[in-house]
PDB file of N, CA and C in Angstrom:
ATOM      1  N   UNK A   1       0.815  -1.195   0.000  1.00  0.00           N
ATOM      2  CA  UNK A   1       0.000   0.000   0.000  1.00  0.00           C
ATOM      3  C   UNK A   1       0.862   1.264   0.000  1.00  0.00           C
ATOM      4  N   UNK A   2       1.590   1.197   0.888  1.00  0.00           N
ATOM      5  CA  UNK A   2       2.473   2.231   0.556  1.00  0.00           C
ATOM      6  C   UNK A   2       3.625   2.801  -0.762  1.00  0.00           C
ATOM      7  N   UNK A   3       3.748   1.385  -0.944  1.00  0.00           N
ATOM      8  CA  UNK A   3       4.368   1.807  -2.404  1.00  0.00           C
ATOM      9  C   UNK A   3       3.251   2.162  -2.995  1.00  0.00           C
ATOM     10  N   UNK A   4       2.025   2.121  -3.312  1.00  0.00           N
ATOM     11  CA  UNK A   4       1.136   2.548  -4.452  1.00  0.00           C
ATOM     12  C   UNK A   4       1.196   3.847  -3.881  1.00  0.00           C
ATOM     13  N   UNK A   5       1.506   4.247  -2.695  1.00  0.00           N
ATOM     14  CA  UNK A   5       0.855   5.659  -2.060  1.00  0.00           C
ATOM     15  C   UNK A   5       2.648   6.746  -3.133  1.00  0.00           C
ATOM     16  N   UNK A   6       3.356   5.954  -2.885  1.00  0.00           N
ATOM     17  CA  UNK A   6       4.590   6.382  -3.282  1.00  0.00           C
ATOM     18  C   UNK A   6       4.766   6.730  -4.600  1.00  0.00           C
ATOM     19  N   UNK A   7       3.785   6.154  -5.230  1.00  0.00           N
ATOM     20  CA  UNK A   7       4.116   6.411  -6.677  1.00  0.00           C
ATOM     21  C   UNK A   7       3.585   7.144  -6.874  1.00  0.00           C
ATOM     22  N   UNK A   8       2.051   7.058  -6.721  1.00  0.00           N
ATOM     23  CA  UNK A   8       0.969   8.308  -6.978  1.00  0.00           C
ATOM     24  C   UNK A   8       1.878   9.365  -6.533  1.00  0.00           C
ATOM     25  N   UNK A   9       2.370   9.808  -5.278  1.00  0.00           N
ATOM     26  CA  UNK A   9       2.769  11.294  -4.925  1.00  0.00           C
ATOM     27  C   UNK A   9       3.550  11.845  -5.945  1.00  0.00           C
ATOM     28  N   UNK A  10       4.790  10.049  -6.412  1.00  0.00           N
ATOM     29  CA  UNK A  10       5.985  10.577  -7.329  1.00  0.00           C
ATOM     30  C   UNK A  10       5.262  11.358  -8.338  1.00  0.00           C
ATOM     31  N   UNK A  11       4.049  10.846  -9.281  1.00  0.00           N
ATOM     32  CA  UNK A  11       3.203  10.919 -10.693  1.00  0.00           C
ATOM     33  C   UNK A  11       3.037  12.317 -10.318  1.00  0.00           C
ATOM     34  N   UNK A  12       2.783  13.057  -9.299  1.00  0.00           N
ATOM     35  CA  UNK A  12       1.808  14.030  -8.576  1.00  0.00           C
ATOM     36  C   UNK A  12       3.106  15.415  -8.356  1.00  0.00           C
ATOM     37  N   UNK A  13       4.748  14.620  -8.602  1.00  0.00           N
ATOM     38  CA  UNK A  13       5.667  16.022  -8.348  1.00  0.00           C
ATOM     39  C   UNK A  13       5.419  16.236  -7.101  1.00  0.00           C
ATOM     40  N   UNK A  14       5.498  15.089  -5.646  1.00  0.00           N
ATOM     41  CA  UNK A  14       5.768  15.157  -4.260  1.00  0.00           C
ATOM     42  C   UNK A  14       6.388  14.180  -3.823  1.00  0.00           C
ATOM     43  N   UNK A  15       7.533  14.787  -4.229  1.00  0.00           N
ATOM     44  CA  UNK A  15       9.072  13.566  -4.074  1.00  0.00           C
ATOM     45  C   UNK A  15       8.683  13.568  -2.442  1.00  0.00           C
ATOM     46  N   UNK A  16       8.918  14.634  -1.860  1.00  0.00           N
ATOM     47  CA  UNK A  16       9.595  14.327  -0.344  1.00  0.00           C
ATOM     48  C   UNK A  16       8.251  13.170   0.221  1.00  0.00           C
ATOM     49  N   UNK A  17       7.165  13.326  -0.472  1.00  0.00           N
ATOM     50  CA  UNK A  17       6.147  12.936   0.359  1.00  0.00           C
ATOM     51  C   UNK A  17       6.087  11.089  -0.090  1.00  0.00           C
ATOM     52  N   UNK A  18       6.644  11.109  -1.209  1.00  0.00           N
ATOM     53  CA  UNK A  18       7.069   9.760  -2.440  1.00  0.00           C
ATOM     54  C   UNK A  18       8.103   9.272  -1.430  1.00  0.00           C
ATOM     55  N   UNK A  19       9.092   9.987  -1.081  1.00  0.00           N
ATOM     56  CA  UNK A  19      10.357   9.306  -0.024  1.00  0.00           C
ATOM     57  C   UNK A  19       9.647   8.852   1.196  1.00  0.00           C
ATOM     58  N   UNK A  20       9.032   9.302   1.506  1.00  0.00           N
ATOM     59  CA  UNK A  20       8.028   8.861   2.935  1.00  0.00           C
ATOM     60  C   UNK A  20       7.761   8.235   2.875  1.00  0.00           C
ATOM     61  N   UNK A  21       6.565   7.615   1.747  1.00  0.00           N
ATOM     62  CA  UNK A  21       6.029   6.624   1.938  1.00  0.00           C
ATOM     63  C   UNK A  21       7.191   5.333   1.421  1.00  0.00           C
ATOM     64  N   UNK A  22       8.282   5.091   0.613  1.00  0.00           N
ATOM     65  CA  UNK A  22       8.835   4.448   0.250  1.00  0.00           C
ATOM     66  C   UNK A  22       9.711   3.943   1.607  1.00  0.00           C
ATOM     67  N   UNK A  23      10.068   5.117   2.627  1.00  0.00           N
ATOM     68  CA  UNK A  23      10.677   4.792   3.307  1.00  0.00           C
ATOM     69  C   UNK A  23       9.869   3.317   4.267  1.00  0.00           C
ATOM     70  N   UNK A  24       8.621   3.777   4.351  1.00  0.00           N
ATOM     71  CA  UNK A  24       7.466   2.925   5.540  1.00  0.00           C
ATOM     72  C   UNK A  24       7.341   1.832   4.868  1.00  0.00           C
ATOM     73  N   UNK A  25       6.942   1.590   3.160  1.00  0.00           N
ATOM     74  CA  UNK A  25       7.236   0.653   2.557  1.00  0.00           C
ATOM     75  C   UNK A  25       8.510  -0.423   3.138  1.00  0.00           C
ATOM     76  N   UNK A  26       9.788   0.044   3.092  1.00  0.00           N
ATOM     77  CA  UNK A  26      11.205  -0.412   3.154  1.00  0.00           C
ATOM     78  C   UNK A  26      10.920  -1.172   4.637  1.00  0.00           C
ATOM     79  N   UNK A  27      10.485  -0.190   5.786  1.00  0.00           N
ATOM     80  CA  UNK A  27      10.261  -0.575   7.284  1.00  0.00           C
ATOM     81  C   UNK A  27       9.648  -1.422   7.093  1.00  0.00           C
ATOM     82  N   UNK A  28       8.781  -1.566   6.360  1.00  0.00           N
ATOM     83  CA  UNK A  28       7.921  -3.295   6.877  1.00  0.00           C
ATOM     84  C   UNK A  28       7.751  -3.966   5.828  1.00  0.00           C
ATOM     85  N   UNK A  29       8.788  -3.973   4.649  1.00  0.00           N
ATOM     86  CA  UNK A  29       9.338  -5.106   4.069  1.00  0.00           C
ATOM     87  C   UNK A  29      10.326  -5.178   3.048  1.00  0.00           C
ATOM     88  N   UNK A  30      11.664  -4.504   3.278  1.00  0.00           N
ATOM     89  CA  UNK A  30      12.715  -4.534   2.522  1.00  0.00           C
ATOM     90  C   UNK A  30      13.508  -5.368   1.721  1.00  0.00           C
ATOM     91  N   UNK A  31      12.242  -5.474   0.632  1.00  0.00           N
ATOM     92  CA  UNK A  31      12.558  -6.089  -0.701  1.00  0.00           C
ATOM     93  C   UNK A  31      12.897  -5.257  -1.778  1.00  0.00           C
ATOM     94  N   UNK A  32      13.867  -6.325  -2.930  1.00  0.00           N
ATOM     95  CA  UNK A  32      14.592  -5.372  -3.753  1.00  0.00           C
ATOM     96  C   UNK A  32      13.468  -5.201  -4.882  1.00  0.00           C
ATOM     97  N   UNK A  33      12.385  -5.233  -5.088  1.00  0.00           N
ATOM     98  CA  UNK A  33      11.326  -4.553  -5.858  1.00  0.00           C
ATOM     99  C   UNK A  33      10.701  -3.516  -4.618  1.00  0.00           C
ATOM    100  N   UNK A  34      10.883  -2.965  -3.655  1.00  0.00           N
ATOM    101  CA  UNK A  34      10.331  -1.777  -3.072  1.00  0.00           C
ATOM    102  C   UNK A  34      11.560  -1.213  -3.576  1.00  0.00           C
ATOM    103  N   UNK A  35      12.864  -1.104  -3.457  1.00  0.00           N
ATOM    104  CA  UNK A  35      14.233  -0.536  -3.140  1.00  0.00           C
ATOM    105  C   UNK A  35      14.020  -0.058  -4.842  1.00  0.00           C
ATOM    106  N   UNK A  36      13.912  -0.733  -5.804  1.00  0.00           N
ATOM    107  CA  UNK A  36      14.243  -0.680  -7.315  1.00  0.00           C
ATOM    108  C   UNK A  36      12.662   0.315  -7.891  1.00  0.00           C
ATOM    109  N   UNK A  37      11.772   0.471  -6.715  1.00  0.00           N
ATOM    110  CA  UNK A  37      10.343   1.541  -7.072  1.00  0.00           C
ATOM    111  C   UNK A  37      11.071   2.806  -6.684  1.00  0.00           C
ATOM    112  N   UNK A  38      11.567   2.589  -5.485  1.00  0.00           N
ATOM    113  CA  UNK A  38      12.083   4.415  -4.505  1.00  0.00           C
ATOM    114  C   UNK A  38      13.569   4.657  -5.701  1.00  0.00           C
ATOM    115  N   UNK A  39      14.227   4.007  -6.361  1.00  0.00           N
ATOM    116  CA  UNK A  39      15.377   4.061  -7.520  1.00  0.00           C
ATOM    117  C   UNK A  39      14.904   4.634  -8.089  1.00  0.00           C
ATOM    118  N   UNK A  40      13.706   4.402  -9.064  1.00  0.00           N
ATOM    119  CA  UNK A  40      12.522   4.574  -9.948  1.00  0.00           C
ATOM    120  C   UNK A  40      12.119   5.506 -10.316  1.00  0.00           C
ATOM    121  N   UNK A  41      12.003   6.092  -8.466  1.00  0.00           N
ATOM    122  CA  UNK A  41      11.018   7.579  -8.283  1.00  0.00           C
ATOM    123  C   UNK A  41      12.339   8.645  -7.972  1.00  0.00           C
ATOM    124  N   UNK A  42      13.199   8.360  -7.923  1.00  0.00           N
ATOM    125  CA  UNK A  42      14.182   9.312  -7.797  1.00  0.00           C
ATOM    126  C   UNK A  42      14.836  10.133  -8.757  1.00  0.00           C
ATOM    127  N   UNK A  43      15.045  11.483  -8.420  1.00  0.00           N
ATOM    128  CA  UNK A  43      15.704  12.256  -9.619  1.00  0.00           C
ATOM    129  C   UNK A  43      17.128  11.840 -10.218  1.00  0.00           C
ATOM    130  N   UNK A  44      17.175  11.823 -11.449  1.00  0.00           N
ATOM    131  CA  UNK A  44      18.352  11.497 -12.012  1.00  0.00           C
ATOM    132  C   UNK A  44      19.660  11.587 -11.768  1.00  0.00           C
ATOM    133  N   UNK A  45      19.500  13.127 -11.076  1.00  0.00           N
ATOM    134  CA  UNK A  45      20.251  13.611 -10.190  1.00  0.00           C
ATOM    135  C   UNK A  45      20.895  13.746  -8.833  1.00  0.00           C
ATOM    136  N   UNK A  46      19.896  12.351  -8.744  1.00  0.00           N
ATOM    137  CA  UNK A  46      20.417  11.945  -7.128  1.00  0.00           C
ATOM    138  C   UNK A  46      21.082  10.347  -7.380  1.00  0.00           C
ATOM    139  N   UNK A  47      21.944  10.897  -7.643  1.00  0.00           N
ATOM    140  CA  UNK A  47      23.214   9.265  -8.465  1.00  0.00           C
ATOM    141  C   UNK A  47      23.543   8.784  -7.188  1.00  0.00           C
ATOM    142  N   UNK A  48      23.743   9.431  -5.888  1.00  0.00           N
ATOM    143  CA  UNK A  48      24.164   8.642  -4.804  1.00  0.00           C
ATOM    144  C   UNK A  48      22.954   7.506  -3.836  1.00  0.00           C
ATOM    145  N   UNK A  49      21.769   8.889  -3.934  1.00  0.00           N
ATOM    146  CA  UNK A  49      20.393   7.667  -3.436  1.00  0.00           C
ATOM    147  C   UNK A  49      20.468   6.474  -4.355  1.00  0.00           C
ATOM    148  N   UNK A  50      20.209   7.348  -5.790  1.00  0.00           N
ATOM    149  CA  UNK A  50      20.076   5.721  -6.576  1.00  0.00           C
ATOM    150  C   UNK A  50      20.716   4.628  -6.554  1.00  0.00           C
ATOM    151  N   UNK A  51      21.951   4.883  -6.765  1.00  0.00           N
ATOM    152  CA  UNK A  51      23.284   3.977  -6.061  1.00  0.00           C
ATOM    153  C   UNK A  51      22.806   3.009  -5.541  1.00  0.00           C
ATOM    154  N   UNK A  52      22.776   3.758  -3.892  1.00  0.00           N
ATOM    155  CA  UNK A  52      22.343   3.216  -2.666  1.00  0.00           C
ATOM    156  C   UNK A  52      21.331   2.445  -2.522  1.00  0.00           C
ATOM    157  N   UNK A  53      20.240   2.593  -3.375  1.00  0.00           N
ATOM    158  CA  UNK A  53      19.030   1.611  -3.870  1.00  0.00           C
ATOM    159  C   UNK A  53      19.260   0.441  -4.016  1.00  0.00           C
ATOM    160  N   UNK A  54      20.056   0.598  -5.269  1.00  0.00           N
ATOM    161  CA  UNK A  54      20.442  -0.210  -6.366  1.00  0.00           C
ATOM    162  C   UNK A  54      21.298  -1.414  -5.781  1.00  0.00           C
ATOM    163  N   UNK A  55      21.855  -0.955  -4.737  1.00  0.00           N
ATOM    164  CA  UNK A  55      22.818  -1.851  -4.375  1.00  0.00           C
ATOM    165  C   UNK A  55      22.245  -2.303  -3.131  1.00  0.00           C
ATOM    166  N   UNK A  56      21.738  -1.988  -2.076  1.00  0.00           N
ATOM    167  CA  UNK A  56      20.526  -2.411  -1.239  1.00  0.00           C
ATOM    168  C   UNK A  56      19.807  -3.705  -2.190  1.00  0.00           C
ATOM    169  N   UNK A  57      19.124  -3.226  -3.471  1.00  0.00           N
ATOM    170  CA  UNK A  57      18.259  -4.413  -4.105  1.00  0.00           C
ATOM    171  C   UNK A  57      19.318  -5.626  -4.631  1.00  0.00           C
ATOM    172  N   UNK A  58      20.328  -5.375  -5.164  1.00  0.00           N
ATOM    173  CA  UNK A  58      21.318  -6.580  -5.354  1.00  0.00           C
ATOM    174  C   UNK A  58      21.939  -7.286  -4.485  1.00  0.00           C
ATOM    175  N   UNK A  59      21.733  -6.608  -3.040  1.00  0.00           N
ATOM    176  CA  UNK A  59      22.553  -7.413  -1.992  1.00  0.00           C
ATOM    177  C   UNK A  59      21.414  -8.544  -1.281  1.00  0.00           C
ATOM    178  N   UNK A  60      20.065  -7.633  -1.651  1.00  0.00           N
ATOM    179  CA  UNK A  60      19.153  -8.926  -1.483  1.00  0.00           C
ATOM    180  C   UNK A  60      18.556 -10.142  -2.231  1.00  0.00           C
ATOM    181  N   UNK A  61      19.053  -9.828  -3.724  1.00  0.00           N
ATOM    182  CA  UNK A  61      18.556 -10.823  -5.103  1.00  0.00           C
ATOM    183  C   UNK A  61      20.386 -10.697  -5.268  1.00  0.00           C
ATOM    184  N   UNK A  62      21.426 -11.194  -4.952  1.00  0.00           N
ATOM    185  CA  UNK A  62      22.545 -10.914  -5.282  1.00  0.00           C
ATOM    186  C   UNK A  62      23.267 -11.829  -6.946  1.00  0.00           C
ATOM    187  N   UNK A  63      21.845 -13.226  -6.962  1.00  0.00           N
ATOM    188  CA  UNK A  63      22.209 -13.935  -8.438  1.00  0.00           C
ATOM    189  C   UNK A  63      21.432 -13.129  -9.787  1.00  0.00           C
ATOM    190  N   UNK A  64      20.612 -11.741  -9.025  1.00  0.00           N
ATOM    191  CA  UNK A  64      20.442 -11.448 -10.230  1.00  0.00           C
ATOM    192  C   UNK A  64      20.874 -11.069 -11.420  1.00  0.00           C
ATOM    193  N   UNK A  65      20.841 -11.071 -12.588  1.00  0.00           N
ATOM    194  CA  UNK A  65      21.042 -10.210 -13.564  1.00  0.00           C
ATOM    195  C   UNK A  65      20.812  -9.306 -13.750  1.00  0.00           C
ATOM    196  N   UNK A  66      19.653  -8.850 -13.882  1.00  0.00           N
ATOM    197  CA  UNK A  66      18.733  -7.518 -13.696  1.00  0.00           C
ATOM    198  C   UNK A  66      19.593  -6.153 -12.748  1.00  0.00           C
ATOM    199  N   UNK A  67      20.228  -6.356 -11.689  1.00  0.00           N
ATOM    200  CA  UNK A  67      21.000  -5.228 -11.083  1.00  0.00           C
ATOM    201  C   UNK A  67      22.090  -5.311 -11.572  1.00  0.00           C
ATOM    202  N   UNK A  68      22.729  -6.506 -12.331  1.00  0.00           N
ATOM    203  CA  UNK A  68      24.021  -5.988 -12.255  1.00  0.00           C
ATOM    204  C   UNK A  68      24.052  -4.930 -13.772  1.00  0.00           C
ATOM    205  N   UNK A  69      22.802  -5.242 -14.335  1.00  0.00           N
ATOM    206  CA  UNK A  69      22.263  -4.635 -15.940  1.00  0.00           C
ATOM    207  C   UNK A  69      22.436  -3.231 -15.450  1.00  0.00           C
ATOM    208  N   UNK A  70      21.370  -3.017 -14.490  1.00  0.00           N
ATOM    209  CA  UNK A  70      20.671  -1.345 -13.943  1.00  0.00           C
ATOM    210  C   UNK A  70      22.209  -0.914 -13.836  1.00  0.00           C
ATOM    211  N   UNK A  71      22.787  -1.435 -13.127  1.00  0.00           N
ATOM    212  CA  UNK A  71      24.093  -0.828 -11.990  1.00  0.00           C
ATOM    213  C   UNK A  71      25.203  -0.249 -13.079  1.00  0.00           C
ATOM    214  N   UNK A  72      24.858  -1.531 -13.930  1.00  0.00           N
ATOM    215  CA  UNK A  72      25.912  -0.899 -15.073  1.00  0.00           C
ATOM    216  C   UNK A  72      25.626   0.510 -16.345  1.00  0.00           C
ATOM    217  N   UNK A  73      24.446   0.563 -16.545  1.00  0.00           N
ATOM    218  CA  UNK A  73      23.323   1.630 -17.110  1.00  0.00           C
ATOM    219  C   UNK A  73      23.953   2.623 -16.271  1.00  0.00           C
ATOM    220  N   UNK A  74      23.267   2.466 -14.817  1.00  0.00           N
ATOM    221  CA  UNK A  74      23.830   4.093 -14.232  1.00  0.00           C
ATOM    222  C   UNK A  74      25.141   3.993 -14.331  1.00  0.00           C
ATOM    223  N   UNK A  75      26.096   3.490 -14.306  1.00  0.00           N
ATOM    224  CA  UNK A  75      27.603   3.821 -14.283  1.00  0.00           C
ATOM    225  C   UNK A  75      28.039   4.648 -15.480  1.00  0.00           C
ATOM    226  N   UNK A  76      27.472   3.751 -16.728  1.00  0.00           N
ATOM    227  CA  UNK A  76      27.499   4.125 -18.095  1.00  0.00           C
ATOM    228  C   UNK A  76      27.075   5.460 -18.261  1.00  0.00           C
ATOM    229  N   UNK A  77      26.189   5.887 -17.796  1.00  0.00           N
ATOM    230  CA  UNK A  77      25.389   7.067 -17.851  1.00  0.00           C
ATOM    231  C   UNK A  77      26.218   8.361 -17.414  1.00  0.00           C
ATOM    232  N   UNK A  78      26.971   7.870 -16.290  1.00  0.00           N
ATOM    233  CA  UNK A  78      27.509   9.002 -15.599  1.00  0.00           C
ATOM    234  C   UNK A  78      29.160   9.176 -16.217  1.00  0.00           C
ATOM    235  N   UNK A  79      29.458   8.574 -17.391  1.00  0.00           N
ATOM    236  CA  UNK A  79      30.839   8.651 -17.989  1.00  0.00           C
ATOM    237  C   UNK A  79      30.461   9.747 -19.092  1.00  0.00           C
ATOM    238  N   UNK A  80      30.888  10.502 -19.458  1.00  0.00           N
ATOM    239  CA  UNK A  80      31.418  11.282 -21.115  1.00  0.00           C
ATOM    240  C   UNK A  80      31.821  10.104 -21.692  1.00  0.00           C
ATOM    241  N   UNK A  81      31.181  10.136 -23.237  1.00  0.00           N
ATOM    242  CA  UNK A  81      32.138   9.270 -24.193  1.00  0.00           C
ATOM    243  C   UNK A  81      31.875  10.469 -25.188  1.00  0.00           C
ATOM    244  N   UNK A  82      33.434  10.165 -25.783  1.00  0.00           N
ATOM    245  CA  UNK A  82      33.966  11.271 -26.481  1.00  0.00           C
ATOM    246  C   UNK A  82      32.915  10.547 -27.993  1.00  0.00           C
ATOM    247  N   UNK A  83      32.759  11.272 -28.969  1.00  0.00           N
ATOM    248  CA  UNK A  83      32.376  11.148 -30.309  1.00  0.00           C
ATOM    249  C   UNK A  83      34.082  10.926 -31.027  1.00  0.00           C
ATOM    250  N   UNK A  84      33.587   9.692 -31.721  1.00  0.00           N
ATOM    251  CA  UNK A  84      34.471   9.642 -32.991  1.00  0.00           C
ATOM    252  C   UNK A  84      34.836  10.831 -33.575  1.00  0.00           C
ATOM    253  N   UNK A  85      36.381  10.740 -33.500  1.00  0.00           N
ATOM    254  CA  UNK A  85      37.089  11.832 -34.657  1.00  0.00           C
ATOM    255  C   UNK A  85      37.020  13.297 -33.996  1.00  0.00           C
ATOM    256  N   UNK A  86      36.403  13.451 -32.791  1.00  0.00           N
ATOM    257  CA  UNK A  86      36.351  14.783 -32.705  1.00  0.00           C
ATOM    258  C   UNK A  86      37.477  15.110 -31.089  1.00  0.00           C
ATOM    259  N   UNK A  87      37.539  16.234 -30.994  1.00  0.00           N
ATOM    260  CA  UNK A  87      38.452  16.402 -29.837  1.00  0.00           C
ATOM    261  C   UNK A  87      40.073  16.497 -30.213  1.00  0.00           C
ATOM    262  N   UNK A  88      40.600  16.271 -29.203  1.00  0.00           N
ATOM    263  CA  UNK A  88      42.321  16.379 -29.682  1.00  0.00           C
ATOM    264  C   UNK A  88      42.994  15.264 -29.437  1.00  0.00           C
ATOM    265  N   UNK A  89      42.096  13.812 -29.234  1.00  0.00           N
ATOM    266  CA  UNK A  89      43.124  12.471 -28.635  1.00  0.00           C
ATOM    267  C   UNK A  89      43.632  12.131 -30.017  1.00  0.00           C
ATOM    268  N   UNK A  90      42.668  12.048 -31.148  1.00  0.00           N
ATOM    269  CA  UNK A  90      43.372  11.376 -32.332  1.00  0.00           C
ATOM    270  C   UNK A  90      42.363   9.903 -32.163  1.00  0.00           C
ATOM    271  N   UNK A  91      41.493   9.743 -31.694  1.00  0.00           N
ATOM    272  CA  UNK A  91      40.575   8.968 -31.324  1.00  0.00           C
ATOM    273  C   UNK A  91      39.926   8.772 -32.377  1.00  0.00           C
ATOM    274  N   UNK A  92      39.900   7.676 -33.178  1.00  0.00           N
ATOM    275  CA  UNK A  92      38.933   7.764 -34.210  1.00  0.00           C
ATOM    276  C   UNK A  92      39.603   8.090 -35.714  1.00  0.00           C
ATOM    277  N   UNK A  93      40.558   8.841 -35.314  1.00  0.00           N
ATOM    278  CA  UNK A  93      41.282   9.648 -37.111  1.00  0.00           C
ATOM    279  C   UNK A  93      42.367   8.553 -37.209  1.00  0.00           C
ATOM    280  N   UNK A  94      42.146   8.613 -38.482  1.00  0.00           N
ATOM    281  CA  UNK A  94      43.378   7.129 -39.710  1.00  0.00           C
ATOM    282  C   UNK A  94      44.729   7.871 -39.584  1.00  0.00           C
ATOM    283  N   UNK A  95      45.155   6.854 -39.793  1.00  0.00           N
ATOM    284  CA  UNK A  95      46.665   6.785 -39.665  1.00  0.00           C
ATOM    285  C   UNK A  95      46.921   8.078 -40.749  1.00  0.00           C
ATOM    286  N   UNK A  96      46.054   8.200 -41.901  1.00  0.00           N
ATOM    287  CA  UNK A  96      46.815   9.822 -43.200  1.00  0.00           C
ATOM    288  C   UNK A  96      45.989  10.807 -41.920  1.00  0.00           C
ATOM    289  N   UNK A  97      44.917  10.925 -41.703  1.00  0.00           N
ATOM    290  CA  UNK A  97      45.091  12.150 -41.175  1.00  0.00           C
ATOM    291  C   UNK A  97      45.740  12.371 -40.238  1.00  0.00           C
ATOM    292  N   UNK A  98      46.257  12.132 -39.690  1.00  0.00           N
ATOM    293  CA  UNK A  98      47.508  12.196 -38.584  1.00  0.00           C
ATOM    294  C   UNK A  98      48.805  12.119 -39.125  1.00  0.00           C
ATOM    295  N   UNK A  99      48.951  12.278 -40.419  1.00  0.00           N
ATOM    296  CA  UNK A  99      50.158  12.543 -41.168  1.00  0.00           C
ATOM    297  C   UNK A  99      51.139  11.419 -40.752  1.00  0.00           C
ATOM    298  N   UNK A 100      50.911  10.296 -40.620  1.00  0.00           N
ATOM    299  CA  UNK A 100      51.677   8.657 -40.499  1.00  0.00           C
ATOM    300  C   UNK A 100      51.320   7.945 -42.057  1.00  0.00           C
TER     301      UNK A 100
END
């Protein structure tokens, strides 16, 4: 119940009130599908809650696949990858344009 209460608030743009109920969720039954809803409902921008989710839900399903997928997504997410050919590494450009 509380996760349904959690989502609605999230849908509704009342995170703090979405963290509340996720939290009471967690208190009376900290499973990694409550942990991977409050991930869910969290801003993109909170890479350390999500984290912390994320890894909470894998330490309790630890043969899953599924987190080590997510875990790697957010990691991925939070790197720069440079574009082919552009920049100053030489990343991407042939051996003539680099005058070799």
């Amino acid at each position: 119940m509380h996760v349904v209460a959690a989502r609605l608030y999230h849908s509704i743009a009342h995170h703090d009130d979405a963290m509340m109920e996720f939290d009471k969720a967690l208190a009376i039954k900290p499973a990694a599908y409550n942990y991977m809803n409050r991930l869910d409902s969290r801003p993109k921008s909170d890479r350390i809650g999500r984290m912390a989710d994320l890894t909470a839900a894998s330490n309790l399903k630890p043969r899953s696949p599924y987190f080590l997928m997510r875990k790697s997504a957010m990691l991925d997410a939070q790197v720069e990858h440079p574009v082919l050919g552009q920049g100053n590494s030489g990343a991407g450009v042939g051996i003539h344009a680099r005058g070799l």
